[in-house]
PDB file of N, CA and C in Angstrom:
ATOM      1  N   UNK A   1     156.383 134.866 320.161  1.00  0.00           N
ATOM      2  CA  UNK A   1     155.161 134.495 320.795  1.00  0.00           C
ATOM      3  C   UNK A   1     155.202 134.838 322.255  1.00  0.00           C
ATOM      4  N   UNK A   2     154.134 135.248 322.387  1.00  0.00           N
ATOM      5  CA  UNK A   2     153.906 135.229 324.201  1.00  0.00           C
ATOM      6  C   UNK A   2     153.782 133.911 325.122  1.00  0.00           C
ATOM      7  N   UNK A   3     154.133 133.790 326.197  1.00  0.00           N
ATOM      8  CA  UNK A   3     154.065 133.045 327.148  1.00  0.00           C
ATOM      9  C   UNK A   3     152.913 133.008 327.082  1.00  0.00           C
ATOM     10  N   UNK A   4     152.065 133.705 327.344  1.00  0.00           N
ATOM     11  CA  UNK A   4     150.323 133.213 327.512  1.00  0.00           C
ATOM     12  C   UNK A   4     149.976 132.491 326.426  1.00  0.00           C
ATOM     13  N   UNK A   5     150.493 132.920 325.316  1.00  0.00           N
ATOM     14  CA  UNK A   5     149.675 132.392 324.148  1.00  0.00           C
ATOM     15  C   UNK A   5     150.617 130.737 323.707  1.00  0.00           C
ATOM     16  N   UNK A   6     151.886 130.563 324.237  1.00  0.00           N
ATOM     17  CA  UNK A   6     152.243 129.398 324.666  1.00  0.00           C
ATOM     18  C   UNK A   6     151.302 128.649 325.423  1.00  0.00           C
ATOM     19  N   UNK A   7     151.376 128.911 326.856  1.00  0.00           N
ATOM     20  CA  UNK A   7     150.532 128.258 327.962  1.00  0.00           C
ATOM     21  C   UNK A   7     148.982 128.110 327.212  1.00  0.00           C
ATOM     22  N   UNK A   8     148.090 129.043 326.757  1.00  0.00           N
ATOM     23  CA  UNK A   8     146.949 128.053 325.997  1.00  0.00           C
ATOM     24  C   UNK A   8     147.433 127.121 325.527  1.00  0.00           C
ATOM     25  N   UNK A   9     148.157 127.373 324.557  1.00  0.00           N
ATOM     26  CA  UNK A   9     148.337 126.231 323.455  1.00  0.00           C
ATOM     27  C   UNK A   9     148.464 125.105 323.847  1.00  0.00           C
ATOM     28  N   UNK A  10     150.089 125.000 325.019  1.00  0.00           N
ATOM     29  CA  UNK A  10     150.185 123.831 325.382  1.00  0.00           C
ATOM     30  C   UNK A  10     148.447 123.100 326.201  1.00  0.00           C
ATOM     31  N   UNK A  11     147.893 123.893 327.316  1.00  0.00           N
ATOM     32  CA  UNK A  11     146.822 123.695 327.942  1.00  0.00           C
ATOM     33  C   UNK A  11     145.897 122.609 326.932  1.00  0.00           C
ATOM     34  N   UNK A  12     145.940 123.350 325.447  1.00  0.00           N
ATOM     35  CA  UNK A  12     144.892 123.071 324.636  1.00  0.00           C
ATOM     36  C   UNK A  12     145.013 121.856 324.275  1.00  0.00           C
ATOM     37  N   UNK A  13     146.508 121.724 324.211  1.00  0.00           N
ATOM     38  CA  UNK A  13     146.940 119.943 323.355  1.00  0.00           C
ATOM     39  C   UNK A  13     146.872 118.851 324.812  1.00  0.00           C
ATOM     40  N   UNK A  14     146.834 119.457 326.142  1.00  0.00           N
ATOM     41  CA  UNK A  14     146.945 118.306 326.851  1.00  0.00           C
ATOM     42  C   UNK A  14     145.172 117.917 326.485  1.00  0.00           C
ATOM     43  N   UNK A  15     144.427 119.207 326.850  1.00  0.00           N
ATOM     44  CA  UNK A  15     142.554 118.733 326.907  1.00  0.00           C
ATOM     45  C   UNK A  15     142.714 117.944 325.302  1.00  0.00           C
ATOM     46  N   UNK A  16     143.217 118.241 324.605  1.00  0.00           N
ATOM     47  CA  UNK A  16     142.998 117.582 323.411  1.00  0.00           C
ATOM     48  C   UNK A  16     143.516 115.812 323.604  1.00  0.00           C
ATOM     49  N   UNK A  17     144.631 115.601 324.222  1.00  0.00           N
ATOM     50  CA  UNK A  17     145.378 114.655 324.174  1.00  0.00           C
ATOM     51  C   UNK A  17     144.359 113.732 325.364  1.00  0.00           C
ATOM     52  N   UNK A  18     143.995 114.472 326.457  1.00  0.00           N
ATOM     53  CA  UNK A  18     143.606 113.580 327.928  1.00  0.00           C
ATOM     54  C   UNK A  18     141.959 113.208 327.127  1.00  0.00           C
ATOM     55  N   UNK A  19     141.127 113.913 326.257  1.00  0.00           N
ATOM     56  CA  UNK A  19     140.122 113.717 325.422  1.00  0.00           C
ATOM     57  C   UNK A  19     140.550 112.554 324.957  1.00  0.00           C
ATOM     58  N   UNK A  20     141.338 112.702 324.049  1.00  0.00           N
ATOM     59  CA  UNK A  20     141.523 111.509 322.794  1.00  0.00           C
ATOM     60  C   UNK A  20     141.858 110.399 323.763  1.00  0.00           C
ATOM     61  N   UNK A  21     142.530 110.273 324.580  1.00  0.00           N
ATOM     62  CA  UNK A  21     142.874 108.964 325.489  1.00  0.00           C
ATOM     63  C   UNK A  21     141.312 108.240 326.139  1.00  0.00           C
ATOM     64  N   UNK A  22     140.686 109.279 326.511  1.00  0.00           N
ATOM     65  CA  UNK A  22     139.078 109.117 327.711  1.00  0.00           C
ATOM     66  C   UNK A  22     138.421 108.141 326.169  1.00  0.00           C
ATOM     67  N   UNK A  23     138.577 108.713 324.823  1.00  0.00           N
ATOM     68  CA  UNK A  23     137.255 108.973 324.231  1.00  0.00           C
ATOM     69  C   UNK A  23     138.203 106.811 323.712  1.00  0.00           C
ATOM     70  N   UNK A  24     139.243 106.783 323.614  1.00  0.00           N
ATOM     71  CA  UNK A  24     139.347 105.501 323.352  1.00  0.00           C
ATOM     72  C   UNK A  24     139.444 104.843 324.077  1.00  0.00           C
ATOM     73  N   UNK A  25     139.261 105.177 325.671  1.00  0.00           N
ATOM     74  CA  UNK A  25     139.097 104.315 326.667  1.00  0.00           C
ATOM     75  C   UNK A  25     137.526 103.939 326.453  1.00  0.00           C
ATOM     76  N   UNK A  26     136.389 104.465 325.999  1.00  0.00           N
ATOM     77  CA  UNK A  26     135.560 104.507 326.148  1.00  0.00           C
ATOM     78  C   UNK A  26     134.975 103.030 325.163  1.00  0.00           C
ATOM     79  N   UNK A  27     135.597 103.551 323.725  1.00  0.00           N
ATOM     80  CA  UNK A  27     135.541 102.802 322.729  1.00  0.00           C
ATOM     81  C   UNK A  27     136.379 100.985 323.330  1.00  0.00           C
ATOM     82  N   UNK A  28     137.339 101.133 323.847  1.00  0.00           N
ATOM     83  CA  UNK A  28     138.029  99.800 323.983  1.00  0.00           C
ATOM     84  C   UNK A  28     136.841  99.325 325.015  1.00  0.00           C
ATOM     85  N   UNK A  29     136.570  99.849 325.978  1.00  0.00           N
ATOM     86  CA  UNK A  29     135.468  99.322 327.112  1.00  0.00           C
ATOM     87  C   UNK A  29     134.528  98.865 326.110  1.00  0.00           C
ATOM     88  N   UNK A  30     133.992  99.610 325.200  1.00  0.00           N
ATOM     89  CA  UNK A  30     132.384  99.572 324.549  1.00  0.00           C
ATOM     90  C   UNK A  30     132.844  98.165 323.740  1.00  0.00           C
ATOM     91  N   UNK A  31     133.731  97.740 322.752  1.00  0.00           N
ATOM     92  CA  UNK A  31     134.559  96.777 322.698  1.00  0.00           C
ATOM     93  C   UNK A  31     134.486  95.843 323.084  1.00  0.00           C
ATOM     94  N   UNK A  32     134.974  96.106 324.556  1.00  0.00           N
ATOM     95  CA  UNK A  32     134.858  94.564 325.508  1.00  0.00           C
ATOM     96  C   UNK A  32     134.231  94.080 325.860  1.00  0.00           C
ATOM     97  N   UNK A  33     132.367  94.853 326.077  1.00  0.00           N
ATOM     98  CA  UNK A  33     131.570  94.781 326.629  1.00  0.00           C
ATOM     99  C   UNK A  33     130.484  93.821 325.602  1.00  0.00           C
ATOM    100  N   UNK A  34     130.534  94.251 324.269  1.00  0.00           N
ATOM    101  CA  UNK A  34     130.314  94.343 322.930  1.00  0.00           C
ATOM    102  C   UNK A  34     130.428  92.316 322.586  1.00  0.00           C
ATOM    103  N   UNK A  35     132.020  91.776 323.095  1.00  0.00           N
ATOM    104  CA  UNK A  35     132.605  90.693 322.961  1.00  0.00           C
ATOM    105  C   UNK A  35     131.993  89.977 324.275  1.00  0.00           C
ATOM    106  N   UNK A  36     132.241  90.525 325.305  1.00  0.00           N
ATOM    107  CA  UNK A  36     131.099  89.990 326.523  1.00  0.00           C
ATOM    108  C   UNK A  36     130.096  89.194 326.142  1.00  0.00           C
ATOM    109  N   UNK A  37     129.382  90.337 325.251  1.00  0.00           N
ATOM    110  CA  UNK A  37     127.864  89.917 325.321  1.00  0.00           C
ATOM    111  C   UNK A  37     128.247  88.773 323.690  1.00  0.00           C
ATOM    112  N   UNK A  38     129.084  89.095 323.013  1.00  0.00           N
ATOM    113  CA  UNK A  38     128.790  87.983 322.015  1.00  0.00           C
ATOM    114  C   UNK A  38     129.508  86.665 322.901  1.00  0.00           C
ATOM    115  N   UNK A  39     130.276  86.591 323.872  1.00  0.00           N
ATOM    116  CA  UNK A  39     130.875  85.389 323.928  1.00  0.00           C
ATOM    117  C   UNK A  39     129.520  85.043 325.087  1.00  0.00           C
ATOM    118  N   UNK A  40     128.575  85.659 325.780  1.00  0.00           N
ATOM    119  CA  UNK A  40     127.766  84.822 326.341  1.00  0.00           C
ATOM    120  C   UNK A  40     126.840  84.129 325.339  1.00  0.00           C
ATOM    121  N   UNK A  41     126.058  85.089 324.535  1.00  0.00           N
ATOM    122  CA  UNK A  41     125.978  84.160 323.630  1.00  0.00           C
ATOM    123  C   UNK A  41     126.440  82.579 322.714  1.00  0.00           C
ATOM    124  N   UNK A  42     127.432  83.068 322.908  1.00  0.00           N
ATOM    125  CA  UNK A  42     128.412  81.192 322.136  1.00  0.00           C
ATOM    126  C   UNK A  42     127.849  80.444 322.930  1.00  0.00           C
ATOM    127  N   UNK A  43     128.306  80.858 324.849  1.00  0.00           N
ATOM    128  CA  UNK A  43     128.941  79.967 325.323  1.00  0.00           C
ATOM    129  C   UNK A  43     126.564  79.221 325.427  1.00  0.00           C
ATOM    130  N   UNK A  44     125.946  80.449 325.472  1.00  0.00           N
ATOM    131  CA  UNK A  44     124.482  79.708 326.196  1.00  0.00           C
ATOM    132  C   UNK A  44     124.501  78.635 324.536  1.00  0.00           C
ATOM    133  N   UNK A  45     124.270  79.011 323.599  1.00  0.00           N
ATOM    134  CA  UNK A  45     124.479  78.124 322.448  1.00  0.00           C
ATOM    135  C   UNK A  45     125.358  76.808 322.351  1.00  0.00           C
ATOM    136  N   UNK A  46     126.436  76.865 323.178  1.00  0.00           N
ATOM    137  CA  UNK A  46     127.094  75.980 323.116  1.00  0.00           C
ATOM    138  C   UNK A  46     126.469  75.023 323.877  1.00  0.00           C
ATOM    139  N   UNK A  47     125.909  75.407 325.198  1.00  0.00           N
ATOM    140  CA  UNK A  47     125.359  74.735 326.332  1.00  0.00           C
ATOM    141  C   UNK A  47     123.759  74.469 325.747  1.00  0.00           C
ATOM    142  N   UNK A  48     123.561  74.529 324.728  1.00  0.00           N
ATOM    143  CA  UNK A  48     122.242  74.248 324.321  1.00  0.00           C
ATOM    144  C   UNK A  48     122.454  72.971 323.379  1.00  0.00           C
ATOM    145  N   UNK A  49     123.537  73.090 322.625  1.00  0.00           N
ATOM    146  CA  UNK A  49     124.304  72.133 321.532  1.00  0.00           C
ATOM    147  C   UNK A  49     124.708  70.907 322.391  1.00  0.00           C
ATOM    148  N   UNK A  50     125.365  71.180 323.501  1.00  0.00           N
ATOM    149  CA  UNK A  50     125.854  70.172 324.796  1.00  0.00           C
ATOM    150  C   UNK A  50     124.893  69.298 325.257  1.00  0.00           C
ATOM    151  N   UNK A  51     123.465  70.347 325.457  1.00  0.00           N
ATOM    152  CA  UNK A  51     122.235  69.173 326.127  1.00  0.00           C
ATOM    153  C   UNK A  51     121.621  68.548 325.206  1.00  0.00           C
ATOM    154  N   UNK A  52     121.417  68.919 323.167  1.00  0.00           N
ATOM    155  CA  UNK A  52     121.170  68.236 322.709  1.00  0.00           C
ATOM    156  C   UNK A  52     121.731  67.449 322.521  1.00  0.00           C
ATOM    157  N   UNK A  53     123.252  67.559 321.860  1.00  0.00           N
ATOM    158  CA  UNK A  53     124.024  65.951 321.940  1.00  0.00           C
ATOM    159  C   UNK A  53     123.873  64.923 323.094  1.00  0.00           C
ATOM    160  N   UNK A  54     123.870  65.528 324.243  1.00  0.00           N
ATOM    161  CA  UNK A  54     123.753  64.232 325.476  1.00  0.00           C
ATOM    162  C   UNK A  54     122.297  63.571 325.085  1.00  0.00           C
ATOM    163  N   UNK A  55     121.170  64.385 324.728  1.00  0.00           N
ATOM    164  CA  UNK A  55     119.954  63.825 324.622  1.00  0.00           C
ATOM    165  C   UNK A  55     120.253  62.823 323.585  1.00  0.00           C
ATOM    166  N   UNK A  56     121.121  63.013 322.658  1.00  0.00           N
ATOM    167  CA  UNK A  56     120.815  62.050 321.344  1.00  0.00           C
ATOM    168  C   UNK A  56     121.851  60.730 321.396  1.00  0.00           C
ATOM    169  N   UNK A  57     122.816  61.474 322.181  1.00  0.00           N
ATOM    170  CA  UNK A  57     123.628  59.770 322.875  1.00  0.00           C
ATOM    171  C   UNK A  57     122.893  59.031 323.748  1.00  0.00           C
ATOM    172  N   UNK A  58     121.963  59.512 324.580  1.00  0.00           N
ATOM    173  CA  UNK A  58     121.266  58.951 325.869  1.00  0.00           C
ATOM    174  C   UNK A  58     120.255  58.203 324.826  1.00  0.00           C
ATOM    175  N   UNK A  59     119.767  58.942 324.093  1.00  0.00           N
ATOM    176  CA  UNK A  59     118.824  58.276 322.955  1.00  0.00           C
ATOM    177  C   UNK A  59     119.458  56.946 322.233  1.00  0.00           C
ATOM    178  N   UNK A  60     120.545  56.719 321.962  1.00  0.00           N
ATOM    179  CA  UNK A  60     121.832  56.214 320.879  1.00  0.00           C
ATOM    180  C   UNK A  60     121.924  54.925 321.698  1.00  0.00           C
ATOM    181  N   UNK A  61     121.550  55.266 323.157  1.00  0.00           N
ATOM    182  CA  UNK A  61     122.011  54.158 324.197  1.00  0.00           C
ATOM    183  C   UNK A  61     121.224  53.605 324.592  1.00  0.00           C
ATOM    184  N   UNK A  62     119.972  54.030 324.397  1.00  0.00           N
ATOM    185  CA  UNK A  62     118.700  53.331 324.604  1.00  0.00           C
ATOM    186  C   UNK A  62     118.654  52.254 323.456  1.00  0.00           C
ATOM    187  N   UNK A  63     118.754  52.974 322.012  1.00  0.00           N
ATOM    188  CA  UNK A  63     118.087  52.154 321.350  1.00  0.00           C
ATOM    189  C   UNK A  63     119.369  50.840 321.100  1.00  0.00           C
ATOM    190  N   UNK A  64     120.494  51.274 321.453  1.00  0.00           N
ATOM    191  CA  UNK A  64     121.382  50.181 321.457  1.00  0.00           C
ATOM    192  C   UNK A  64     121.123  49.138 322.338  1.00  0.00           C
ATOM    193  N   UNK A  65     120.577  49.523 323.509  1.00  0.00           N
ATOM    194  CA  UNK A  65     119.979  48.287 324.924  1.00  0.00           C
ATOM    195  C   UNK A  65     118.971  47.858 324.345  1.00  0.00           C
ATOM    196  N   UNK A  66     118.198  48.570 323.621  1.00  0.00           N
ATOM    197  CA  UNK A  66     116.683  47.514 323.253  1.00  0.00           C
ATOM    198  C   UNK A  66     117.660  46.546 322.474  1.00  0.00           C
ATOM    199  N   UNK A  67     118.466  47.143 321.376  1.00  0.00           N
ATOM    200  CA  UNK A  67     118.374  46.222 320.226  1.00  0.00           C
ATOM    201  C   UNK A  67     119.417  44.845 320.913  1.00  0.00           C
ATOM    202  N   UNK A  68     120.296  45.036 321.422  1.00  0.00           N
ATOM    203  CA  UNK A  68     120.911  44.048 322.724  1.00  0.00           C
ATOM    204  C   UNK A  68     120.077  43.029 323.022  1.00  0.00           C
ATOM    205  N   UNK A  69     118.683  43.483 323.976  1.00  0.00           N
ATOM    206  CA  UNK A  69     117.804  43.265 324.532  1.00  0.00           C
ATOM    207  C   UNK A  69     116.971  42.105 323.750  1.00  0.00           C
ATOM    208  N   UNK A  70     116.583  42.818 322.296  1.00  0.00           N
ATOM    209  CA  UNK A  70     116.225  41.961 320.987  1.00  0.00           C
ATOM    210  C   UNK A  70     116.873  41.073 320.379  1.00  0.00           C
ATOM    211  N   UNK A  71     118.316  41.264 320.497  1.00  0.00           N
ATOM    212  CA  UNK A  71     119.334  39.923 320.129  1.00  0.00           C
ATOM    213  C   UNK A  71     118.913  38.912 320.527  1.00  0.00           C
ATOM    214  N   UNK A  72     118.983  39.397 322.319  1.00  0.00           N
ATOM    215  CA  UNK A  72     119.126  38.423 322.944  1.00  0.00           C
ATOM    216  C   UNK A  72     117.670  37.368 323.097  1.00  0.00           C
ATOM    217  N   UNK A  73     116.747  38.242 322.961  1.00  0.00           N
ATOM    218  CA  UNK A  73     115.910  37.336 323.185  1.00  0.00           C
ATOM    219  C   UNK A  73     115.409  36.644 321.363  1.00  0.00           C
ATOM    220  N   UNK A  74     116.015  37.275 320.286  1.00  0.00           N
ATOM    221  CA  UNK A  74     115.958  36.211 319.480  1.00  0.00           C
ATOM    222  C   UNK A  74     116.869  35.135 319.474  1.00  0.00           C
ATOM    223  N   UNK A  75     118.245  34.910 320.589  1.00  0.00           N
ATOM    224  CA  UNK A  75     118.873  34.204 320.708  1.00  0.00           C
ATOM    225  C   UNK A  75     118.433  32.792 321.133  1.00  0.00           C
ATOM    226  N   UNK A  76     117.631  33.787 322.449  1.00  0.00           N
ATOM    227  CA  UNK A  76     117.142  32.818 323.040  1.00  0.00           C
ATOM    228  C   UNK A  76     115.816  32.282 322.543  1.00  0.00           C
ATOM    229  N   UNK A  77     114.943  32.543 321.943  1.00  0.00           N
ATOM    230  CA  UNK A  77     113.786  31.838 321.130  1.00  0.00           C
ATOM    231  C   UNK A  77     114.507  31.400 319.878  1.00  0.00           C
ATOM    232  N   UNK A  78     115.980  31.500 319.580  1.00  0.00           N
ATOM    233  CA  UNK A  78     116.386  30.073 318.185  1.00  0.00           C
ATOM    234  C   UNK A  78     117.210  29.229 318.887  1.00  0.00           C
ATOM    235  N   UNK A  79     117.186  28.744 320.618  1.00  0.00           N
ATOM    236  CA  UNK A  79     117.514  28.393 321.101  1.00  0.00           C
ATOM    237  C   UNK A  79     116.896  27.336 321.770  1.00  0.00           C
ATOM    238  N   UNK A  80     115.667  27.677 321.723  1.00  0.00           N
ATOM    239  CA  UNK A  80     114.254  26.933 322.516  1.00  0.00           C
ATOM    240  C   UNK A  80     113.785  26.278 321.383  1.00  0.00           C
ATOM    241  N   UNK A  81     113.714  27.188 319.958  1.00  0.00           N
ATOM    242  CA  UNK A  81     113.245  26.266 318.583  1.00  0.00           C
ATOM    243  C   UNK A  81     113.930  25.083 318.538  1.00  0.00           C
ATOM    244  N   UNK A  82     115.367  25.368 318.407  1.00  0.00           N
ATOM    245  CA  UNK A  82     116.222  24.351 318.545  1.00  0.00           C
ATOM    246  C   UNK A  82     116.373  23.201 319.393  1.00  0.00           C
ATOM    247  N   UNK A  83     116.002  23.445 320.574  1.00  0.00           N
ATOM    248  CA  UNK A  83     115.848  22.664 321.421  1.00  0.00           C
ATOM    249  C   UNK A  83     114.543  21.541 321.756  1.00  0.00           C
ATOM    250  N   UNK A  84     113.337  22.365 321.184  1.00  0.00           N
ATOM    251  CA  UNK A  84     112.214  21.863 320.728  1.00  0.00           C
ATOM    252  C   UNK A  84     112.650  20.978 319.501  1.00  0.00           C
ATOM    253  N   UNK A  85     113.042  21.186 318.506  1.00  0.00           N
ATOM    254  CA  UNK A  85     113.165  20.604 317.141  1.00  0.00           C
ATOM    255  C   UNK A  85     114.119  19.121 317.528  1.00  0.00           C
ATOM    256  N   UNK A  86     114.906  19.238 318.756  1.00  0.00           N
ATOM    257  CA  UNK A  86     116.179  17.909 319.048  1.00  0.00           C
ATOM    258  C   UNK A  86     114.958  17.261 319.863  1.00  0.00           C
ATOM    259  N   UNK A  87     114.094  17.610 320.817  1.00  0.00           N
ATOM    260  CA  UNK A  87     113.120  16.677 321.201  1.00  0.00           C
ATOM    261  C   UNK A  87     111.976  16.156 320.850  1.00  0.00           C
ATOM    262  N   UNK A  88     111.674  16.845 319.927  1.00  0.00           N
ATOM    263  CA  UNK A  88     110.731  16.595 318.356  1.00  0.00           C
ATOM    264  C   UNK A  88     111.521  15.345 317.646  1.00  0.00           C
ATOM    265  N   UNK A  89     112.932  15.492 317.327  1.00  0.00           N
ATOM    266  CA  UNK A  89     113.713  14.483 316.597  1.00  0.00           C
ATOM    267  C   UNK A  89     113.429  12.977 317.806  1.00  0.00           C
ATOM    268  N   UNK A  90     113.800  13.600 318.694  1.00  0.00           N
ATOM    269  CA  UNK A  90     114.264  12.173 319.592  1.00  0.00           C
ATOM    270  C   UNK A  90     112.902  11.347 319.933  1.00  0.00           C
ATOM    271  N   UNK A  91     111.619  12.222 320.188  1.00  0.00           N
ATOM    272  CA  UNK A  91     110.449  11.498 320.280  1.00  0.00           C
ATOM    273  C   UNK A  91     110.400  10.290 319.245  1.00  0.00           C
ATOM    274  N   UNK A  92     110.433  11.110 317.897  1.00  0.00           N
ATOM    275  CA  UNK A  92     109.968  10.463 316.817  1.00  0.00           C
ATOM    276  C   UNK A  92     111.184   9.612 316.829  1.00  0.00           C
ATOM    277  N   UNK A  93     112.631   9.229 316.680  1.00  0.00           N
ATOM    278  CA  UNK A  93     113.027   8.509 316.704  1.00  0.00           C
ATOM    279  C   UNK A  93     112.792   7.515 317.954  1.00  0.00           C
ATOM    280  N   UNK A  94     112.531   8.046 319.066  1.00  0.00           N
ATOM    281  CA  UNK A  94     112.021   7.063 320.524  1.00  0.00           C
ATOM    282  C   UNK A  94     110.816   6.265 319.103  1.00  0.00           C
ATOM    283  N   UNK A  95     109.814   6.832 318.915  1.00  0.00           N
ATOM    284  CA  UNK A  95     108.523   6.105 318.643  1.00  0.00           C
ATOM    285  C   UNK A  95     108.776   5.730 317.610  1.00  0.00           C
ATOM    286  N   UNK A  96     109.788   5.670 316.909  1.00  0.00           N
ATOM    287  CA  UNK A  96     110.379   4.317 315.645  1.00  0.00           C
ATOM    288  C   UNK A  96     110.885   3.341 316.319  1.00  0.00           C
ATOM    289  N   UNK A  97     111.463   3.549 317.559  1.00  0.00           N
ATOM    290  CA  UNK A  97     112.515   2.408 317.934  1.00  0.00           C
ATOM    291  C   UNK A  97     111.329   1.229 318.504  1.00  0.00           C
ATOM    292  N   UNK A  98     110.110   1.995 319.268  1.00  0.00           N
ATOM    293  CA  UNK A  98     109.044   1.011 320.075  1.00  0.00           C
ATOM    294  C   UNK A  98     107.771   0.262 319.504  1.00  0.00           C
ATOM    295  N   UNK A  99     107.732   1.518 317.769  1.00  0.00           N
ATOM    296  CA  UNK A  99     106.505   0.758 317.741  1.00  0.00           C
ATOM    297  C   UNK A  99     106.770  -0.069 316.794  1.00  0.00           C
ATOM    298  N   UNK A 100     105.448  -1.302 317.150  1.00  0.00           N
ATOM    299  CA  UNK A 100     105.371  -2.646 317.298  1.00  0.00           C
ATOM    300  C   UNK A 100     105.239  -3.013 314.949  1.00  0.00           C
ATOM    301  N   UNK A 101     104.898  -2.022 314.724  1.00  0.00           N
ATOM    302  CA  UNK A 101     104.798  -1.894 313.076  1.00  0.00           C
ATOM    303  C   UNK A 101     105.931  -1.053 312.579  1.00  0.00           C
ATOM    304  N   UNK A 102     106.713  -0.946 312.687  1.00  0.00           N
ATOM    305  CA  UNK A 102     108.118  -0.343 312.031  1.00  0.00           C
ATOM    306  C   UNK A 102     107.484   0.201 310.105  1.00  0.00           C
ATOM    307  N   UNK A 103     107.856   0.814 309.746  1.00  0.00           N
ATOM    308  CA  UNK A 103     107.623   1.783 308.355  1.00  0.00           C
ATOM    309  C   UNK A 103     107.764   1.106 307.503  1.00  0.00           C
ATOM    310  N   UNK A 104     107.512   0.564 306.155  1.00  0.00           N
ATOM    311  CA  UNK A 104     108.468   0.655 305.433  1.00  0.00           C
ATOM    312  C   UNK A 104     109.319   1.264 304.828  1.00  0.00           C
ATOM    313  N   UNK A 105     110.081   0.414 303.960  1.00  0.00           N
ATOM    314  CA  UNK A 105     111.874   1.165 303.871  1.00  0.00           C
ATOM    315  C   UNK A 105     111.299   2.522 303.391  1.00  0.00           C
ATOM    316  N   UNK A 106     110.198   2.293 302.140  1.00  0.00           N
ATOM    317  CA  UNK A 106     110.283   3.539 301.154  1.00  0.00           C
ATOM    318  C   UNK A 106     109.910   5.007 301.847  1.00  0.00           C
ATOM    319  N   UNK A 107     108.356   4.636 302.630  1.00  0.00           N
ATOM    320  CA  UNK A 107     107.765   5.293 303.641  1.00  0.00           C
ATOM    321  C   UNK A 107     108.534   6.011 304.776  1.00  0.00           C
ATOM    322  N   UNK A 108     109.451   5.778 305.414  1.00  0.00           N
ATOM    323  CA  UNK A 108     110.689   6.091 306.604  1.00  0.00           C
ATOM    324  C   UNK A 108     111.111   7.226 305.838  1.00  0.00           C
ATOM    325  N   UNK A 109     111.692   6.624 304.317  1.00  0.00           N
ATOM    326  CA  UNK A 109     112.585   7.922 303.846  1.00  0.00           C
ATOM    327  C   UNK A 109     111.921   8.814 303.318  1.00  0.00           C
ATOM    328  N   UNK A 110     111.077   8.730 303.156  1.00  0.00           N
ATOM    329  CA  UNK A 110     109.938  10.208 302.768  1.00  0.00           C
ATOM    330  C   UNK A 110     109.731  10.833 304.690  1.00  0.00           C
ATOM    331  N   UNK A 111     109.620  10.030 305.352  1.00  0.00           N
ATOM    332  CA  UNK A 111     109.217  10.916 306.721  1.00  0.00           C
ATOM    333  C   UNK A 111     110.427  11.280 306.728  1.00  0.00           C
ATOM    334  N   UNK A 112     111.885  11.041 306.725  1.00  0.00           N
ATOM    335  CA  UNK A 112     113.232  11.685 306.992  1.00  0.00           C
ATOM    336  C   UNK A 112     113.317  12.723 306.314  1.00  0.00           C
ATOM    337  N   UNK A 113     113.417  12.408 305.003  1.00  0.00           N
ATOM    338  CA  UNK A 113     113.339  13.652 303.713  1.00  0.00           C
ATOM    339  C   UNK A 113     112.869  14.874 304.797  1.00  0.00           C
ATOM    340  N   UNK A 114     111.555  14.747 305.256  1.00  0.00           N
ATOM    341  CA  UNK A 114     110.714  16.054 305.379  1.00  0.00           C
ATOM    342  C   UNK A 114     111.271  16.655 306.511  1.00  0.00           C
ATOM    343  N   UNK A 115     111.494  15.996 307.094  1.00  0.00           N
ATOM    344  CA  UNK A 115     112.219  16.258 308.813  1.00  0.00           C
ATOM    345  C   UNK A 115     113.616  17.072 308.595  1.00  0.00           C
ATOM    346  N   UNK A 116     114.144  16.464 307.929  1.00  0.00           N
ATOM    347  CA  UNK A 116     115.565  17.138 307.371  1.00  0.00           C
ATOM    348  C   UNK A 116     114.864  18.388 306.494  1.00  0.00           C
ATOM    349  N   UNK A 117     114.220  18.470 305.907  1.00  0.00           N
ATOM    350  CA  UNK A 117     113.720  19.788 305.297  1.00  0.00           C
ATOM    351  C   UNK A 117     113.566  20.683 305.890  1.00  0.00           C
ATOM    352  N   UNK A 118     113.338  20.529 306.765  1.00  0.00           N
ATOM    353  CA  UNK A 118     112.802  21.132 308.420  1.00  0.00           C
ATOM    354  C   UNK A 118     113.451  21.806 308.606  1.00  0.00           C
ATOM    355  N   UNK A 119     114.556  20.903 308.915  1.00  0.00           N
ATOM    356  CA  UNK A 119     115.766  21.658 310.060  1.00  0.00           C
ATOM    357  C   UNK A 119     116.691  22.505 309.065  1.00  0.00           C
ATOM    358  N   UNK A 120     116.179  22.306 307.783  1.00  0.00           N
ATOM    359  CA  UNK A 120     117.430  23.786 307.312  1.00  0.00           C
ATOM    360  C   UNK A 120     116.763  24.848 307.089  1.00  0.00           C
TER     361      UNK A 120
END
């Protein structure tokens, strides 16, 4: 073989070789760019998933304070019943102790009966 026809050859395999390197630099970039754009995607999705969950805990926490809120104030209105119902008792026992005609026996225990019915 000739030297010249060496020197193409080799010439030919570097353009061939410095090609094949460019053309998968190109591809690994196109690649990365490719994963770029899918990982912005995740991440805006993720951050969309993020503000709905906070909305539905913030929601979660509301309705937990009302229902708190509702305990409490049925606490406190079987608290006032109650408290009404012991001065309801004590009147009516005050106004057995004063008045001047006391019940009879049979009569008393029918008004107790009902009173005690009451309170359960």
């Amino acid at each position: 073989m000739s030297t010249v026809l060496i020197v193409v050859i080799v010439v030919v395999v570097v353009i061939v070789v410095v090609m094949a390197l460019a053309a998968a630099r190109r591809k690994r970039e196109q690649v990365h760019n490719e994963r770029r754009v899918e990982a912005a995607e995740h991440r805006d999705e993720a951050q969309v998933h993020s503000a709905q969950a906070s909305r539905q805990e913030a929601e979660a926490e509301e309705r937990g304070a009302r229902a708190k809120h509702e305990q409490a104030a049925a606490e406190e209105s079987s608290a006032k019943a109650n408290q009404a119902r012991r001065a309801a008792s004590e009147r009516e026992e005050h106004a057995r102790e004063i008045d001047p005609d006391p019940e009879p026996e049979g009569e008393a225990d029918r008004g107790e009966s009902g009173t005690r019915g009451e309170r359960r």
